[in-house]
PDB file of N, CA and C in Angstrom:
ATOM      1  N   UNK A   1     144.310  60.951 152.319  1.00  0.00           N
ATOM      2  CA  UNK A   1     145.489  61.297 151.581  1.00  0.00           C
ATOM      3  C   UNK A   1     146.077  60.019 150.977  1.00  0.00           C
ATOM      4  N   UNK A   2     146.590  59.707 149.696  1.00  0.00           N
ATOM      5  CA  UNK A   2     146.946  58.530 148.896  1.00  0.00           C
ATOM      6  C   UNK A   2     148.340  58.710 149.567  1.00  0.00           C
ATOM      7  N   UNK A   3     148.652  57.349 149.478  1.00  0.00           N
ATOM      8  CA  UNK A   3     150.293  56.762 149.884  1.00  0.00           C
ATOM      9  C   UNK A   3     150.448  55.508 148.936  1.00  0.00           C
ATOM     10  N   UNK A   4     151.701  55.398 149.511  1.00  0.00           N
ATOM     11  CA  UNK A   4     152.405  54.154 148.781  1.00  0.00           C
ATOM     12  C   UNK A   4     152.472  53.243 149.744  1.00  0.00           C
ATOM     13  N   UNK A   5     151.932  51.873 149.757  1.00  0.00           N
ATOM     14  CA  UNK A   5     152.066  51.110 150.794  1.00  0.00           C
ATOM     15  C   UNK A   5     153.107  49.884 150.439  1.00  0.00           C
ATOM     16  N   UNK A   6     153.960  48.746 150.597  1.00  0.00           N
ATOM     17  CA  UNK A   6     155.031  48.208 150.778  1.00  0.00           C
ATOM     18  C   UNK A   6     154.350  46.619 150.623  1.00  0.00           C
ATOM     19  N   UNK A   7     155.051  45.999 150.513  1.00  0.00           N
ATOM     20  CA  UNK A   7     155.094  44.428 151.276  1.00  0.00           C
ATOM     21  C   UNK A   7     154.346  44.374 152.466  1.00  0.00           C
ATOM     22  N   UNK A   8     152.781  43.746 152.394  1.00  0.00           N
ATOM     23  CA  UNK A   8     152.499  43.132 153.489  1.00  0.00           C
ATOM     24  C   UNK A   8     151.976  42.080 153.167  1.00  0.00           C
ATOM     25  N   UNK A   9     152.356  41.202 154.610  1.00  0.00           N
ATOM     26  CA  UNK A   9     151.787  39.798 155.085  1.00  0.00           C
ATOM     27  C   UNK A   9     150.857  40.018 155.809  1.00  0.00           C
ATOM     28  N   UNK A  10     149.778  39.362 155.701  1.00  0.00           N
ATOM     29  CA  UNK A  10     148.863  38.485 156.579  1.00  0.00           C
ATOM     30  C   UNK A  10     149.026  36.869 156.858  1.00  0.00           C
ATOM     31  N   UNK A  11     148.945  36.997 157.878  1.00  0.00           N
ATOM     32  CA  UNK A  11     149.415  35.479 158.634  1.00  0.00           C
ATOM     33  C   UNK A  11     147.505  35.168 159.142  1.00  0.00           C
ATOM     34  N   UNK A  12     146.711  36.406 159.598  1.00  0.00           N
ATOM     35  CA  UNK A  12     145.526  35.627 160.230  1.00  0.00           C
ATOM     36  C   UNK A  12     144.480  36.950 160.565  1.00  0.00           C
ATOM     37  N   UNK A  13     142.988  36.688 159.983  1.00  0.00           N
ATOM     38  CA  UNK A  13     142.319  37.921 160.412  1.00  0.00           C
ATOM     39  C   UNK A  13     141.461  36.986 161.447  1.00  0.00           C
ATOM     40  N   UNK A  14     140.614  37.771 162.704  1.00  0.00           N
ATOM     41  CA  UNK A  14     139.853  36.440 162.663  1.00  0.00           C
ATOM     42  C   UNK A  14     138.566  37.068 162.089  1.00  0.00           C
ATOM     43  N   UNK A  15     137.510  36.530 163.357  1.00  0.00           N
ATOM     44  CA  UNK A  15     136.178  36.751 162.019  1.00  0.00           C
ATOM     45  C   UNK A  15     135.581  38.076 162.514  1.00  0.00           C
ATOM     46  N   UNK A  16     135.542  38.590 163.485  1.00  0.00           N
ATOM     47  CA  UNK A  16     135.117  40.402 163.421  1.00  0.00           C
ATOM     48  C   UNK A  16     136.672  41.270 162.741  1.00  0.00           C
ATOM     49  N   UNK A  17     137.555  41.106 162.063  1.00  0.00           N
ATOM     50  CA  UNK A  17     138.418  41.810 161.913  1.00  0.00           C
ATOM     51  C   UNK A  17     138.365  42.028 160.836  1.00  0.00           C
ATOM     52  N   UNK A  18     138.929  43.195 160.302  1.00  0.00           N
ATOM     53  CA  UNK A  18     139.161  44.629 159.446  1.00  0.00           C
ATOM     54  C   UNK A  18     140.740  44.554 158.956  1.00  0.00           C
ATOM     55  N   UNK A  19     140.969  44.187 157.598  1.00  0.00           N
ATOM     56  CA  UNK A  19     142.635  44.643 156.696  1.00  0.00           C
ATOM     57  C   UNK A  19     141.638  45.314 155.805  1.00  0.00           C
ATOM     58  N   UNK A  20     142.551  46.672 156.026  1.00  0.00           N
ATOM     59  CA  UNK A  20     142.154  48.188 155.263  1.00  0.00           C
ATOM     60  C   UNK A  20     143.473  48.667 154.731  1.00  0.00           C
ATOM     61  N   UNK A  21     143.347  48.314 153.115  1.00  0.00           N
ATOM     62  CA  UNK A  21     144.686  49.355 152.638  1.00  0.00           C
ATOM     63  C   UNK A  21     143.915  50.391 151.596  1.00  0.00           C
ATOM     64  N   UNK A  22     144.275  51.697 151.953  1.00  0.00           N
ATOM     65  CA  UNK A  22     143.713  52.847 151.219  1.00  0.00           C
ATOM     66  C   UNK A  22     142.962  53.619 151.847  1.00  0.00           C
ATOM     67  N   UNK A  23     142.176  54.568 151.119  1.00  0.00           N
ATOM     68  CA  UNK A  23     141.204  55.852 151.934  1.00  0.00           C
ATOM     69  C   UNK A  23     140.177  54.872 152.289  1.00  0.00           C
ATOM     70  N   UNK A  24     139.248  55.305 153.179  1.00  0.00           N
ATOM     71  CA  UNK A  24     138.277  54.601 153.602  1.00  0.00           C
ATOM     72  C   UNK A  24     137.319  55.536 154.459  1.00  0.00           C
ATOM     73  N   UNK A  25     135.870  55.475 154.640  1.00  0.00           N
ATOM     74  CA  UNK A  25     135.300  56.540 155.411  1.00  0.00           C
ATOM     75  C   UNK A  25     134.490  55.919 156.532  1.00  0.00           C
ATOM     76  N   UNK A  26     134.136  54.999 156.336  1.00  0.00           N
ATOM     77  CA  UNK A  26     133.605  53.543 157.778  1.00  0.00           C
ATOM     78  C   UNK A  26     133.383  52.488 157.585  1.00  0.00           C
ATOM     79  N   UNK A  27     134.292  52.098 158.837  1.00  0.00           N
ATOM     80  CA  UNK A  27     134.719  51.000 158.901  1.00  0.00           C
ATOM     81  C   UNK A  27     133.283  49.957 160.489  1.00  0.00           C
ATOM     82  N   UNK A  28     133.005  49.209 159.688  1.00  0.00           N
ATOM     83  CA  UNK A  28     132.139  48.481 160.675  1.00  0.00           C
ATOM     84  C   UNK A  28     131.971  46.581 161.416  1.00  0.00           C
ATOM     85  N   UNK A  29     132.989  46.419 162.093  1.00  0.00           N
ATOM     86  CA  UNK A  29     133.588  44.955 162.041  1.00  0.00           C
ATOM     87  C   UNK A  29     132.067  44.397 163.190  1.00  0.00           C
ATOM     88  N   UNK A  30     131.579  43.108 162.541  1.00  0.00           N
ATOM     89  CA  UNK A  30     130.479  42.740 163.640  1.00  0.00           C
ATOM     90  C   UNK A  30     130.210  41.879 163.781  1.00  0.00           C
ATOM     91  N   UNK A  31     130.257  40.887 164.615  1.00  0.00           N
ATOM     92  CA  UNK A  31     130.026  39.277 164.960  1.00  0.00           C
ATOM     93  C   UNK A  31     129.507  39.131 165.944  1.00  0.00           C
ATOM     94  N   UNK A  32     128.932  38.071 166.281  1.00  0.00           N
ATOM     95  CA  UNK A  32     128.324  37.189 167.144  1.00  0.00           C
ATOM     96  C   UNK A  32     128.369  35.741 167.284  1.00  0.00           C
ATOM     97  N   UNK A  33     128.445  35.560 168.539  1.00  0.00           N
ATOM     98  CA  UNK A  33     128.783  33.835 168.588  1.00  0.00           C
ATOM     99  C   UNK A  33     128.056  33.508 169.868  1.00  0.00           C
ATOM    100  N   UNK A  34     127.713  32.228 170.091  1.00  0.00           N
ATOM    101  CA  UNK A  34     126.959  31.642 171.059  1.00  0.00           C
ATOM    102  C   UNK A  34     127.943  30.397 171.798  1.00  0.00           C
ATOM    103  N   UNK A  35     127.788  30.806 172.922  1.00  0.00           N
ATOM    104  CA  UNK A  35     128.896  30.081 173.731  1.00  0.00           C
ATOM    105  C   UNK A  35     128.413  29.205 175.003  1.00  0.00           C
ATOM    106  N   UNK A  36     128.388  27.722 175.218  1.00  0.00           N
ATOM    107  CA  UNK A  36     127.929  26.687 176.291  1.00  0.00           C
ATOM    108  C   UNK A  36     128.615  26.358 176.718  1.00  0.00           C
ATOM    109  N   UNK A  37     129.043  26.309 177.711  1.00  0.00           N
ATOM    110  CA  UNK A  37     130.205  25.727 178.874  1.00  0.00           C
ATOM    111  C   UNK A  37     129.265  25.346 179.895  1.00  0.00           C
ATOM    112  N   UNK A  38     129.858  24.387 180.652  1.00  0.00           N
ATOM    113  CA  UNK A  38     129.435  23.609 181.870  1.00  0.00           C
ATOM    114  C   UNK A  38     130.084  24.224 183.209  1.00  0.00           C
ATOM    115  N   UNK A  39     129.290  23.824 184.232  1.00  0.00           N
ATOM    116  CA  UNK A  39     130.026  24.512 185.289  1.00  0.00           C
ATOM    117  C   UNK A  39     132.032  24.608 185.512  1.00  0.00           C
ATOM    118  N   UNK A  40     132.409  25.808 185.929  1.00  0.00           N
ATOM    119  CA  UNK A  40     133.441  25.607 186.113  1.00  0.00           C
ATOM    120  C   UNK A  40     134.588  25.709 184.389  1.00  0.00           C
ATOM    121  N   UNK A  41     133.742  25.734 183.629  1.00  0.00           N
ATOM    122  CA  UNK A  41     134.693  25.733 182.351  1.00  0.00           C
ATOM    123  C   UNK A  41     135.545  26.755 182.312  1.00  0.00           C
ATOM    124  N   UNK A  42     135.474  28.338 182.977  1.00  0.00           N
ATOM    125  CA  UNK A  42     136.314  29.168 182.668  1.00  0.00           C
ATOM    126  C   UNK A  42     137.044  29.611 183.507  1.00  0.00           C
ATOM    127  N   UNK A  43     137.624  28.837 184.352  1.00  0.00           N
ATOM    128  CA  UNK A  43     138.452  28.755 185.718  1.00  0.00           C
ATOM    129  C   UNK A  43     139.634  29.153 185.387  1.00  0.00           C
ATOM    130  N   UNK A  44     140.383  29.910 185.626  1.00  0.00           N
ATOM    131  CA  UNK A  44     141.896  30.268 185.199  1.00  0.00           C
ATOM    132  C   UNK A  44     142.737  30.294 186.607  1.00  0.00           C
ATOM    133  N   UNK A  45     144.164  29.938 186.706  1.00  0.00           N
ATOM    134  CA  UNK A  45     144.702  30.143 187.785  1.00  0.00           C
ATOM    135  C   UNK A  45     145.629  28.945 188.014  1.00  0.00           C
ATOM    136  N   UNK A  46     146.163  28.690 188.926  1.00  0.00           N
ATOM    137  CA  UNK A  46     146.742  27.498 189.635  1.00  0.00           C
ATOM    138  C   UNK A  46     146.322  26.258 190.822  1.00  0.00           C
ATOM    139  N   UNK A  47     146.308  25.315 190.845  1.00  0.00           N
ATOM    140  CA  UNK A  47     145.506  24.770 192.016  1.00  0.00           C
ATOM    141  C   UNK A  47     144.003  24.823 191.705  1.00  0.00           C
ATOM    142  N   UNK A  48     143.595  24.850 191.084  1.00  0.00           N
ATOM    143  CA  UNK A  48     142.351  25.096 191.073  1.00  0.00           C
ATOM    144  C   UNK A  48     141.290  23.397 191.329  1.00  0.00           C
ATOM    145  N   UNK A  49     140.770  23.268 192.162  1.00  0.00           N
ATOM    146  CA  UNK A  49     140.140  21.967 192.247  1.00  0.00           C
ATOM    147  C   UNK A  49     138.822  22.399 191.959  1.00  0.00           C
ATOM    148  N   UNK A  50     137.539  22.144 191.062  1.00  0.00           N
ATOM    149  CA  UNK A  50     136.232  21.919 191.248  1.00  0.00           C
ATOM    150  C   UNK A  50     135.369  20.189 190.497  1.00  0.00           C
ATOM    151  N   UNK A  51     134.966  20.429 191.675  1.00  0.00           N
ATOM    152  CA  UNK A  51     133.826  18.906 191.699  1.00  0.00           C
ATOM    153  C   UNK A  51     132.881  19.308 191.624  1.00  0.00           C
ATOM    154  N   UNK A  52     132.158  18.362 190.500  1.00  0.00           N
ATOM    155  CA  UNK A  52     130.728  18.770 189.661  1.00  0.00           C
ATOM    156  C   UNK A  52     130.534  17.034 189.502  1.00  0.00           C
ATOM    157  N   UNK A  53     130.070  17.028 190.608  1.00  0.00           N
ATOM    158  CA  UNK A  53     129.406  15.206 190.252  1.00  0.00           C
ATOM    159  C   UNK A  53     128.141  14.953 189.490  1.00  0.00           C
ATOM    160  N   UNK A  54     127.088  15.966 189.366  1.00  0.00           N
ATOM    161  CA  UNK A  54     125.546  16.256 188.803  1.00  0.00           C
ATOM    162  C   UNK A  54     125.597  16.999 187.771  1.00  0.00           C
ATOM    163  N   UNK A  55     126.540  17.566 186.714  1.00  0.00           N
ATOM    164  CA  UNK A  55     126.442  19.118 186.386  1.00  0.00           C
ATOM    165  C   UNK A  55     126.076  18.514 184.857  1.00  0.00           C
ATOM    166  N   UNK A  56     125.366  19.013 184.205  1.00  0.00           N
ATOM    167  CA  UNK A  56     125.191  18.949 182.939  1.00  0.00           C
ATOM    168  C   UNK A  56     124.950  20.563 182.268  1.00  0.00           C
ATOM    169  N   UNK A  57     125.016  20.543 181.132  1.00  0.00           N
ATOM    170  CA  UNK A  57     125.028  22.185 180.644  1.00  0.00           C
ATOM    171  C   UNK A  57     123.313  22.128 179.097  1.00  0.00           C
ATOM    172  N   UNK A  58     122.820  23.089 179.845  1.00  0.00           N
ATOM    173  CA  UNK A  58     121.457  22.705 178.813  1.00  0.00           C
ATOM    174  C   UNK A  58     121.870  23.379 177.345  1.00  0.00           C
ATOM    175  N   UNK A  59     121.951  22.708 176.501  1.00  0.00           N
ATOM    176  CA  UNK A  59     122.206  23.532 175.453  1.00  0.00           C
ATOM    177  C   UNK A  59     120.877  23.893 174.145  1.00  0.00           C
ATOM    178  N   UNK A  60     119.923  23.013 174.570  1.00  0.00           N
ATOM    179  CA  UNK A  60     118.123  23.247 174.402  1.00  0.00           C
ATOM    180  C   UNK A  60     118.243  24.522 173.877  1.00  0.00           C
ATOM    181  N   UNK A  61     117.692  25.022 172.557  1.00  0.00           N
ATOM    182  CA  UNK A  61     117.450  26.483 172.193  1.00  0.00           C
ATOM    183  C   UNK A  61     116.282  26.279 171.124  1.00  0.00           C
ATOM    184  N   UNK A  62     114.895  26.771 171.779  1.00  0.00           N
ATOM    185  CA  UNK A  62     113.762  26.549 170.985  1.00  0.00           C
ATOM    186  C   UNK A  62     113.767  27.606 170.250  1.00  0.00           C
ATOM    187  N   UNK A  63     114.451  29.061 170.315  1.00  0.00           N
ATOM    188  CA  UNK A  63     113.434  29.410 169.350  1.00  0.00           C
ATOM    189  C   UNK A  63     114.501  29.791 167.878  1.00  0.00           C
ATOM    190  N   UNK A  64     114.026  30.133 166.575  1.00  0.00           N
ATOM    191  CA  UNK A  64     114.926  29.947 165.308  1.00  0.00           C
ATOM    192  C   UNK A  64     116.563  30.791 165.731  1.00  0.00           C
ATOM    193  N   UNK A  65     115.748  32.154 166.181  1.00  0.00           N
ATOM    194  CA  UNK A  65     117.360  33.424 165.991  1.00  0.00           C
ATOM    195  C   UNK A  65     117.050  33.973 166.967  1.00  0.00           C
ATOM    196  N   UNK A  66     118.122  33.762 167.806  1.00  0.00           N
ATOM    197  CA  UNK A  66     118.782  35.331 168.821  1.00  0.00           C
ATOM    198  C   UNK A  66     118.661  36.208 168.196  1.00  0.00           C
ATOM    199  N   UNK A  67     119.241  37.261 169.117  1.00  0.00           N
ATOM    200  CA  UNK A  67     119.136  38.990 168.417  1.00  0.00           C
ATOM    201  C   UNK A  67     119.947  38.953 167.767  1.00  0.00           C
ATOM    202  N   UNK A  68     119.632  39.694 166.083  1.00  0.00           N
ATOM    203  CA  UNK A  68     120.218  39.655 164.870  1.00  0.00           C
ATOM    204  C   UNK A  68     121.391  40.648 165.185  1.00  0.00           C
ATOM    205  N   UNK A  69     122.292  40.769 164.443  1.00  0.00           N
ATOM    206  CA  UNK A  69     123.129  41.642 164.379  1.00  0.00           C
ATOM    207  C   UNK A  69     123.202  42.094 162.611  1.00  0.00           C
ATOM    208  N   UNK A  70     121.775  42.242 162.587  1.00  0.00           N
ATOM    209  CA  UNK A  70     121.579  43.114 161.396  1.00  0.00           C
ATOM    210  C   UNK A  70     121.414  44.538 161.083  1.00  0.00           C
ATOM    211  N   UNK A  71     121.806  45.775 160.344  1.00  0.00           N
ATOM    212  CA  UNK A  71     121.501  46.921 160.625  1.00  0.00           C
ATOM    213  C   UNK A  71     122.082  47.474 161.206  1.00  0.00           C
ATOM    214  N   UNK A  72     123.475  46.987 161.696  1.00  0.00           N
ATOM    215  CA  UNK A  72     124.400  47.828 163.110  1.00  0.00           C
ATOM    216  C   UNK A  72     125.225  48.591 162.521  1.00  0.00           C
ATOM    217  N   UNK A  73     124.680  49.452 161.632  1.00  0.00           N
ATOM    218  CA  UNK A  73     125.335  50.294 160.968  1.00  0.00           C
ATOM    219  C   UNK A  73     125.317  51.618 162.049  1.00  0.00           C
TER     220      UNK A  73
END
């Protein structure tokens, strides 16, 4: 159904996100990202003590592409 839409701002999409003004019949938002952290990187809380005297994080990736996120229709 058509409307009248107003004044809008965008301040920030990030990168899987969707600004839709009007009719529309599918909508398909799709990303992928590759993420290396070292031991202990995603610790949340208070007090938290960890010791990693040896720790290194392999970030080595032989082959060209991960699984595509092509076709995810």
């Amino acid at each position: 159904m058509p409307g009248f839409v107003g004044a809008v701002q965008i301040i920030s999409i990030g990168s899987s996100g969707i600004f839709n003004v009007g009719d529309v019949f599918q909508l398909h938002p799709v990303s992928s990202s590759k993420v290396f952290s070292g031991a202990g990187s995603f610790n949340t809380g208070e007090k938290i003590a960890v010791t990693n005297h040896y720790s290194n994080t392999n970030t080595y990736d032989n082959d060209a592409m991960d699984q595509g996120i092509m076709f995810t229709l």
